[in-house]
C-alpha atoms as a PDB file:
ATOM      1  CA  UNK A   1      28.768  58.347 -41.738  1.00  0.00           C
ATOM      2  CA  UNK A   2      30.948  57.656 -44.686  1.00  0.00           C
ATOM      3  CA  UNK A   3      30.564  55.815 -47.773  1.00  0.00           C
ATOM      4  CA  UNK A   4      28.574  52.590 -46.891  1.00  0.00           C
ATOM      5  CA  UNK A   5      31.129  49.393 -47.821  1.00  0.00           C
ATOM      6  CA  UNK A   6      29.833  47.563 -50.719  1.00  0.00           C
ATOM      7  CA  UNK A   7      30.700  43.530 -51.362  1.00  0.00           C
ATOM      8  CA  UNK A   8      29.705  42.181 -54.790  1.00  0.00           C
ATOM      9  CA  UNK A   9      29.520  38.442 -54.966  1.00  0.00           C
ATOM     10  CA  UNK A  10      28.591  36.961 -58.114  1.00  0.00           C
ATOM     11  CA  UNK A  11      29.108  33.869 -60.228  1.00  0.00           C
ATOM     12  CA  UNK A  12      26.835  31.175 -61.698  1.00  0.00           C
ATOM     13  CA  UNK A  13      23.699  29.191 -60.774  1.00  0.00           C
ATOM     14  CA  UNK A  14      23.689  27.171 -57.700  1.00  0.00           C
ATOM     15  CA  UNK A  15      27.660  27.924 -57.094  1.00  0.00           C
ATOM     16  CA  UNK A  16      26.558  29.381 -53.478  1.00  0.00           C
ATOM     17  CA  UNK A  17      26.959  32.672 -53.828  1.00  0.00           C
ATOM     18  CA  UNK A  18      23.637  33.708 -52.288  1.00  0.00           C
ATOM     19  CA  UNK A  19      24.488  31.606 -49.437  1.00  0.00           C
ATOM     20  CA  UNK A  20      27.605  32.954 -49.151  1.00  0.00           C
ATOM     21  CA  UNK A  21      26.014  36.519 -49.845  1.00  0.00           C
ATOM     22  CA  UNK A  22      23.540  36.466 -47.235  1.00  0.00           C
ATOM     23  CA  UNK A  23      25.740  35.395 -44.390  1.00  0.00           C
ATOM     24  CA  UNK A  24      28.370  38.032 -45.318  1.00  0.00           C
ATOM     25  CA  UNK A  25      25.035  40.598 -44.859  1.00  0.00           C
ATOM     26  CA  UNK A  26      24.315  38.994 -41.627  1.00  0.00           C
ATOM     27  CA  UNK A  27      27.786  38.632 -40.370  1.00  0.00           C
ATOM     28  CA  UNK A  28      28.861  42.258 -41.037  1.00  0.00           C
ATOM     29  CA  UNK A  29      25.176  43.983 -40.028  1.00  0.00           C
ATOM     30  CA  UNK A  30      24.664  44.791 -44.226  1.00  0.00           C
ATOM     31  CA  UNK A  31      22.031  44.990 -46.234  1.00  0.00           C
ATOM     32  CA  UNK A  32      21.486  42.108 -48.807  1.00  0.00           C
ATOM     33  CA  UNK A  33      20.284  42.616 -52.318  1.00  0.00           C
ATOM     34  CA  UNK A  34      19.902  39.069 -54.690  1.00  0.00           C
ATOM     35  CA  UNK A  35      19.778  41.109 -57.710  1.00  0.00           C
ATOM     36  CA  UNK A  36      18.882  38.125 -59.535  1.00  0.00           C
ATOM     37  CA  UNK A  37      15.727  38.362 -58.297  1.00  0.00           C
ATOM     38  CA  UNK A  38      15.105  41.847 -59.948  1.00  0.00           C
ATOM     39  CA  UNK A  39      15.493  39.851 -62.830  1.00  0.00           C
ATOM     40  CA  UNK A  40      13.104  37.255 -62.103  1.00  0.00           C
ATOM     41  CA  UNK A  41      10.697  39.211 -60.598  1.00  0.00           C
ATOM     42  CA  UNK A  42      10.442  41.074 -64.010  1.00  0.00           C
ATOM     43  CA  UNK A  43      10.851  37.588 -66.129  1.00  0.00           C
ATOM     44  CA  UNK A  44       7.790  36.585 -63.277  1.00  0.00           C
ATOM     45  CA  UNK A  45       5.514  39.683 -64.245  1.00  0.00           C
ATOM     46  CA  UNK A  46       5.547  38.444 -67.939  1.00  0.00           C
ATOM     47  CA  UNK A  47       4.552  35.073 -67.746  1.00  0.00           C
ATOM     48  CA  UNK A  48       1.710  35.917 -65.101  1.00  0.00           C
ATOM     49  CA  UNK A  49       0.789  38.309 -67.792  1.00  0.00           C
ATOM     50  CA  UNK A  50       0.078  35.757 -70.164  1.00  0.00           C
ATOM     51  CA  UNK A  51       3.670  37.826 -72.345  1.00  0.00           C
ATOM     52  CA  UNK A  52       6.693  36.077 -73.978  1.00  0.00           C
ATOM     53  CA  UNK A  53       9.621  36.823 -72.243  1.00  0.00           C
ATOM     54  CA  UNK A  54      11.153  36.551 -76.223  1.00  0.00           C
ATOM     55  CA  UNK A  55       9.357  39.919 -76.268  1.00  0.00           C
ATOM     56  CA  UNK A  56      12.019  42.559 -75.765  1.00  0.00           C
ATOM     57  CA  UNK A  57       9.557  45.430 -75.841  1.00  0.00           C
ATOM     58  CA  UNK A  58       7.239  43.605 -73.531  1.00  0.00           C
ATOM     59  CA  UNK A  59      10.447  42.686 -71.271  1.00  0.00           C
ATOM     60  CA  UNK A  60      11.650  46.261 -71.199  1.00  0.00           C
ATOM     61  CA  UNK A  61       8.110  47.715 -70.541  1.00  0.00           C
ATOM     62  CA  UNK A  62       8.113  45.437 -67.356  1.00  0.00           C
ATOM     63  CA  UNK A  63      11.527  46.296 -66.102  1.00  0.00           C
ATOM     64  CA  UNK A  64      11.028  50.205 -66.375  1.00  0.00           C
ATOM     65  CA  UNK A  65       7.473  49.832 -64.497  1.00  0.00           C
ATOM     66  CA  UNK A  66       8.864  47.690 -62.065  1.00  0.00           C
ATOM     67  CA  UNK A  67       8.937  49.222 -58.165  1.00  0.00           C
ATOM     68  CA  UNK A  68      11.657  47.630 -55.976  1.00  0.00           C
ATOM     69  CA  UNK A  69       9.990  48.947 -52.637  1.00  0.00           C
ATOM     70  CA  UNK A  70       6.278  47.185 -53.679  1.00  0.00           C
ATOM     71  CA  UNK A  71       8.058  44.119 -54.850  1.00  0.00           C
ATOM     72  CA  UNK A  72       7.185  40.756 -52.962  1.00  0.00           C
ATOM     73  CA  UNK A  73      10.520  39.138 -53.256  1.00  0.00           C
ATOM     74  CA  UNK A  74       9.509  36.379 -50.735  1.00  0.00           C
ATOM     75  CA  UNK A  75       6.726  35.008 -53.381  1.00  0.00           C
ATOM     76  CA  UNK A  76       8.249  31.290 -53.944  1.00  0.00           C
ATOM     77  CA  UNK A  77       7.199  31.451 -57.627  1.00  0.00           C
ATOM     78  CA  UNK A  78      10.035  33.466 -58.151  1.00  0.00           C
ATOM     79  CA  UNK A  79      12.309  30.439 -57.289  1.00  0.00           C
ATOM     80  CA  UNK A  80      10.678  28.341 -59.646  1.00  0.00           C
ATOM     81  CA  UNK A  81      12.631  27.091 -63.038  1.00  0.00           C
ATOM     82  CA  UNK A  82      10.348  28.575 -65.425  1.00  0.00           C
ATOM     83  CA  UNK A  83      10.750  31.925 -63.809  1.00  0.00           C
ATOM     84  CA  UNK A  84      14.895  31.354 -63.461  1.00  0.00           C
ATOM     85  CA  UNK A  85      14.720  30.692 -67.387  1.00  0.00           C
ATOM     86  CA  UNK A  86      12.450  33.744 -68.117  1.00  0.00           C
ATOM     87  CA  UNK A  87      14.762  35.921 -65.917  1.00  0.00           C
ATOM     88  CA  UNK A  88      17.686  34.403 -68.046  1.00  0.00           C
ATOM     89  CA  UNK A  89      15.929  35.731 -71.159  1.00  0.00           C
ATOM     90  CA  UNK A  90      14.922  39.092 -70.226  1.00  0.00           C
ATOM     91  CA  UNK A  91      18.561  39.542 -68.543  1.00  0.00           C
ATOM     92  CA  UNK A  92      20.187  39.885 -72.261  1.00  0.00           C
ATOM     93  CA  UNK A  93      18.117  42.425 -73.250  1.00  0.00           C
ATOM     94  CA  UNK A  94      20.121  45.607 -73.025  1.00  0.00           C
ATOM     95  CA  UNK A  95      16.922  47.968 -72.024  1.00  0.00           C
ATOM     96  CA  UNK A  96      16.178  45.497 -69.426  1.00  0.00           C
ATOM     97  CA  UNK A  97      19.752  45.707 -67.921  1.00  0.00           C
ATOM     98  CA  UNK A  98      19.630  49.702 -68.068  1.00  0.00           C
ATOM     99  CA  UNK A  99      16.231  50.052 -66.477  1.00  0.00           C
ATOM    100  CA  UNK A 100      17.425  47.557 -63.408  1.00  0.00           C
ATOM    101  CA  UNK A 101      21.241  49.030 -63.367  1.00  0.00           C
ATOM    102  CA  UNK A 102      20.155  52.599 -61.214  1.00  0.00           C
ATOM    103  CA  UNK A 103      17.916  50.427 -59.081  1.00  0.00           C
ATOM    104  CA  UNK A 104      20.843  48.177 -57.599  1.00  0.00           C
ATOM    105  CA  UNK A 105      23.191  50.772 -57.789  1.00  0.00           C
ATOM    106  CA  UNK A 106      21.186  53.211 -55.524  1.00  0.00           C
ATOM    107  CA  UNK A 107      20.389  50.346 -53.220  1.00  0.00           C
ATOM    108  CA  UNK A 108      24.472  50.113 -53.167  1.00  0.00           C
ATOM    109  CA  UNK A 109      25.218  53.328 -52.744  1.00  0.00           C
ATOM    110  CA  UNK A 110      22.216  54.021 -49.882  1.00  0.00           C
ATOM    111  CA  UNK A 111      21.596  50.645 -47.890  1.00  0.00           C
ATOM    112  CA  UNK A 112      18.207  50.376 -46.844  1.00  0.00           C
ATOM    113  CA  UNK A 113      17.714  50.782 -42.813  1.00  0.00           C
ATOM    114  CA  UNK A 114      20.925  53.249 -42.705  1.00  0.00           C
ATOM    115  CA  UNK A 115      22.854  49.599 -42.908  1.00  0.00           C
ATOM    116  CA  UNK A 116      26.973  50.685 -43.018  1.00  0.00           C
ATOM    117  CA  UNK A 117      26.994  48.549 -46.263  1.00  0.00           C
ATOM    118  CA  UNK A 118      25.690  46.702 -48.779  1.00  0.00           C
ATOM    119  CA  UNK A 119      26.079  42.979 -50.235  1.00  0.00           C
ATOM    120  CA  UNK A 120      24.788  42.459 -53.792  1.00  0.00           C
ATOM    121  CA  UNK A 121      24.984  39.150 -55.034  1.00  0.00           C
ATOM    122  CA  UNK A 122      24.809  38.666 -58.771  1.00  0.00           C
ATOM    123  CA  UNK A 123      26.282  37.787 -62.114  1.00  0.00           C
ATOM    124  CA  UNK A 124      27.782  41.213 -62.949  1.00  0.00           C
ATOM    125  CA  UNK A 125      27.926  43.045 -59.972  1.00  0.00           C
ATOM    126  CA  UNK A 126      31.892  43.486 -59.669  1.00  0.00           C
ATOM    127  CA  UNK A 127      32.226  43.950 -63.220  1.00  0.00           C
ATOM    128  CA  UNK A 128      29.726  46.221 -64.369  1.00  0.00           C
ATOM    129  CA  UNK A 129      27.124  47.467 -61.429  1.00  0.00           C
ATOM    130  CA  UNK A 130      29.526  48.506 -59.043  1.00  0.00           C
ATOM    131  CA  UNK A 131      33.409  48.112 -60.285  1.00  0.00           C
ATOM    132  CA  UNK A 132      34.270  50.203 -57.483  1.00  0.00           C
ATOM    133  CA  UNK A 133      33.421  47.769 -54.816  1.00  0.00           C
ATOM    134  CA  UNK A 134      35.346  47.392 -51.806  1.00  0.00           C
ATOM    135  CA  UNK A 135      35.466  43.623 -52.235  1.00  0.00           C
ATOM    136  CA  UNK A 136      34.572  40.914 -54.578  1.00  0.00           C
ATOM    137  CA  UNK A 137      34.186  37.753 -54.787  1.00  0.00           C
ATOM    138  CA  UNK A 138      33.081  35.291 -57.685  1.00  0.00           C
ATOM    139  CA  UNK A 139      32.677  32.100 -56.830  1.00  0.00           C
ATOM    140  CA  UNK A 140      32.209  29.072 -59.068  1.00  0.00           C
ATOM    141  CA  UNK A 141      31.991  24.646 -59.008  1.00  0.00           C
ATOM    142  CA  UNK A 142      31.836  22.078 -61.373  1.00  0.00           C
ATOM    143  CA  UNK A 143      28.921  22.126 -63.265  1.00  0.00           C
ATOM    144  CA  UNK A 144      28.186  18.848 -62.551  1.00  0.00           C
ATOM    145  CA  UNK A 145      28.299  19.705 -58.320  1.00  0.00           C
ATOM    146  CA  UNK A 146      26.028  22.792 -59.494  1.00  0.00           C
ATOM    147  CA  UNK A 147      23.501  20.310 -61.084  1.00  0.00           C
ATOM    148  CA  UNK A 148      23.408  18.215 -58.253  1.00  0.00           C
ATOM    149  CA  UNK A 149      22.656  20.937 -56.102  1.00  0.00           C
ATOM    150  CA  UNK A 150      19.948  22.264 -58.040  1.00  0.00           C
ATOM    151  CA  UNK A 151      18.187  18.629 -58.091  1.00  0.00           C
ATOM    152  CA  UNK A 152      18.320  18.823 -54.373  1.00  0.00           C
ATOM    153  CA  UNK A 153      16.929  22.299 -53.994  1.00  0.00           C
ATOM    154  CA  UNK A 154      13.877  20.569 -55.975  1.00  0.00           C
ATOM    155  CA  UNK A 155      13.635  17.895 -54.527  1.00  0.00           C
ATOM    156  CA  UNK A 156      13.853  18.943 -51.312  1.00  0.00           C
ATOM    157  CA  UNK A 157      10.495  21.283 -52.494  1.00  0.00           C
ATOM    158  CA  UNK A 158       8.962  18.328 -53.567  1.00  0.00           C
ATOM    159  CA  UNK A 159       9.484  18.903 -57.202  1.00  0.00           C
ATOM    160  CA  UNK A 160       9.733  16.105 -59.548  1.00  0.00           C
ATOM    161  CA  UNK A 161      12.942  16.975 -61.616  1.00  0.00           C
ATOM    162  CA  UNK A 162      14.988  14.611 -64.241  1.00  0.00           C
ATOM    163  CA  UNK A 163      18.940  15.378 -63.168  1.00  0.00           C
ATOM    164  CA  UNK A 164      20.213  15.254 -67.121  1.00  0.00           C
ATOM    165  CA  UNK A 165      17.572  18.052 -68.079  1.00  0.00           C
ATOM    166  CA  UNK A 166      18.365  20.447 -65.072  1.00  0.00           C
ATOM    167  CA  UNK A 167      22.121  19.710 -65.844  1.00  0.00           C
ATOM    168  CA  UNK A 168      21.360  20.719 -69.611  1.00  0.00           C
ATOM    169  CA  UNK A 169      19.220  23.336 -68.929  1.00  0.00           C
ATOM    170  CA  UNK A 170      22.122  24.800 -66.680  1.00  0.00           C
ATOM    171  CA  UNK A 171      24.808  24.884 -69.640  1.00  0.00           C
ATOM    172  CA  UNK A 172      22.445  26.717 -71.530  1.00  0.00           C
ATOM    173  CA  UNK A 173      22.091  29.378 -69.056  1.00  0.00           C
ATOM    174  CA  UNK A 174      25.563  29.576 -68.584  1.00  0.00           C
ATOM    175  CA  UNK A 175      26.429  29.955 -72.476  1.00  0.00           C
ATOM    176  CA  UNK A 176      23.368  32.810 -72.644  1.00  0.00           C
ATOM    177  CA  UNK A 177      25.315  34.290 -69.456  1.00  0.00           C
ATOM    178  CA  UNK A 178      28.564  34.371 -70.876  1.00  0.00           C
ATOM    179  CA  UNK A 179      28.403  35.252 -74.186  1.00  0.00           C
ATOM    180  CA  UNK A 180      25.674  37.742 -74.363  1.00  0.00           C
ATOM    181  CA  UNK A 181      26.593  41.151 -75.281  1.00  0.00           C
ATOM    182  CA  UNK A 182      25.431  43.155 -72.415  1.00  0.00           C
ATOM    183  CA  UNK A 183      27.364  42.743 -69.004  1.00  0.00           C
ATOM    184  CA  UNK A 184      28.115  39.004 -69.270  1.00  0.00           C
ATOM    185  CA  UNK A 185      28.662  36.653 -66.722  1.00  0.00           C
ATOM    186  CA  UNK A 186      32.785  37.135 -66.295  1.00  0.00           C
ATOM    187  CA  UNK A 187      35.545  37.353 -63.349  1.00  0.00           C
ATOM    188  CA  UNK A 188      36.532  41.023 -62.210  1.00  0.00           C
ATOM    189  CA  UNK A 189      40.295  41.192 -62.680  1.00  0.00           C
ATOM    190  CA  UNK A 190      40.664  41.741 -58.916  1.00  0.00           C
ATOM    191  CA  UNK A 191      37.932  39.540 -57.726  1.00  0.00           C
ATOM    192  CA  UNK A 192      38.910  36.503 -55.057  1.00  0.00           C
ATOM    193  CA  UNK A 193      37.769  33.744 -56.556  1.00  0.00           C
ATOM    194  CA  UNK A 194      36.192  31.122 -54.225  1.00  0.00           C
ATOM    195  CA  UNK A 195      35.304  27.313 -56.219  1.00  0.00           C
ATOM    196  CA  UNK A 196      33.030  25.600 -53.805  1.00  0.00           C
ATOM    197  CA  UNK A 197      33.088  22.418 -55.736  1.00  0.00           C
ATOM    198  CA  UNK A 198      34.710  20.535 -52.501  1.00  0.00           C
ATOM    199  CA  UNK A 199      33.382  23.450 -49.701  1.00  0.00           C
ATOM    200  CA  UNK A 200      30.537  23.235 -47.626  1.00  0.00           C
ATOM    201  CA  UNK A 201      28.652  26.387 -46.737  1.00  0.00           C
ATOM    202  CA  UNK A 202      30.833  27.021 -43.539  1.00  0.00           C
ATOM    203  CA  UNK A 203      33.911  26.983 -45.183  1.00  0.00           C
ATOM    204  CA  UNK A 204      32.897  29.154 -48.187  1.00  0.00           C
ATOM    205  CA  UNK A 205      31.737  31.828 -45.446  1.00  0.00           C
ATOM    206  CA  UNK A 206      35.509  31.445 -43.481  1.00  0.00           C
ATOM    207  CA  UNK A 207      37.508  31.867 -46.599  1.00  0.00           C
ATOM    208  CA  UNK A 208      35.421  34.988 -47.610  1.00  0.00           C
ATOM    209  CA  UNK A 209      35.850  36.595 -44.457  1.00  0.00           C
ATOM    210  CA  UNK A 210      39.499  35.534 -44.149  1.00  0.00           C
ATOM    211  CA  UNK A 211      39.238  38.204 -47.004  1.00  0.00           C
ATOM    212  CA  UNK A 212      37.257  40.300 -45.903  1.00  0.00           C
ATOM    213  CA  UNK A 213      39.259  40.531 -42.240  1.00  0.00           C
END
């Protein structure tokens, strides 16, 4: 076989790129990585551990202890906010980043299941993790569509949520995305960009694999 083809897909909260990400995977016959969940799933192992996720040492200790294989990314507390705001934190610390970079890159460069590619979705995945993908994507809405979405997801799980906090709590993730120092939250040069503002899931997934095809 040759190299496997890789498809980075990132952008900001609750734009749709893992949507979008894991029906590419399914589509095409790839393997699917969120890498945000790396991130929360480190961000996770702190709070459970009683830890501030303020604590770089403590953050970076996590992340270079932490086994992808023996991971349980289906455990729902890693979708909840105080977990997405501890895996915001942790993301900016530099160690942090380095300790999780080789894990998504080897998943990249060897799909699990002898998959002929890979789809990572993320926030730096075209940019920094693999730059030499075969295509990207970043896809963004207005942050007010992103808010409403994110009200829904809660809702929907029954979660009591006040719309002006999620919608401020989301501008301060994206500022900590985009202007930390390490691998920010930015558009590849020669990345599609998809905004989903006015798109529905269906047409999000048939203008990426107009692309794609």
């Amino acid at each position: 076989m040759g190299q496997p083809v890789v498809i980075a897909v990132d952008g900001p909260a609750a734009s749709g790129k893992g949507t979008l990400a894991r029906r590419l995977a399914a589509e095409l016959g790839y393997a699917y990585l969120d890498t945000g969940l790396l991130y929360r799933a480190v961000g996770l192992s702190l709070l459970r551990a009683g830890q501030d996720p303020m604590d770089a040492n403590a953050a970076t200790a996590a992340a270079e202890a932490f086994d992808a294989a023996a991971a349980d990314f289906s455990d729902p507390a890693l979708r909840e906010e105080e977990t997405g705001k501890a895996a915001g934190i942790v993301a900016a610390v530099p160690a942090v980043r380095a300790a999780l970079v080789d894990v998504q890159r080897r998943f990249a460069a060897n799909p699990p299941d002898n998959a002929p590619g890979a789809v990572l979705d993320g926030r730096d995945i075209g940019t920094v993790i693999c730059p030499d993908a075969d295509y990207k994507f970043f896809i963004e809405a207005d942050i007010e569509e992103r808010a409403r979405r994110r009200v829904k997801e809660l809702q929907d799980r029954g979660d009591t949520v006040i719309p002006a906090r999620v919608l401020k709590e989301m501008k301060e993730r994206d500022e900590r995305d985009r202007s930390r120092a390490v691998a920010p939250l930015a558009t590849a040069a020669d990345a599609s960009v998809l905004n989903t503002t006015n798109l529905n899931a269906d047409a999000a997934f048939a203008l990426a694999m107009s692309f794609i095809r």
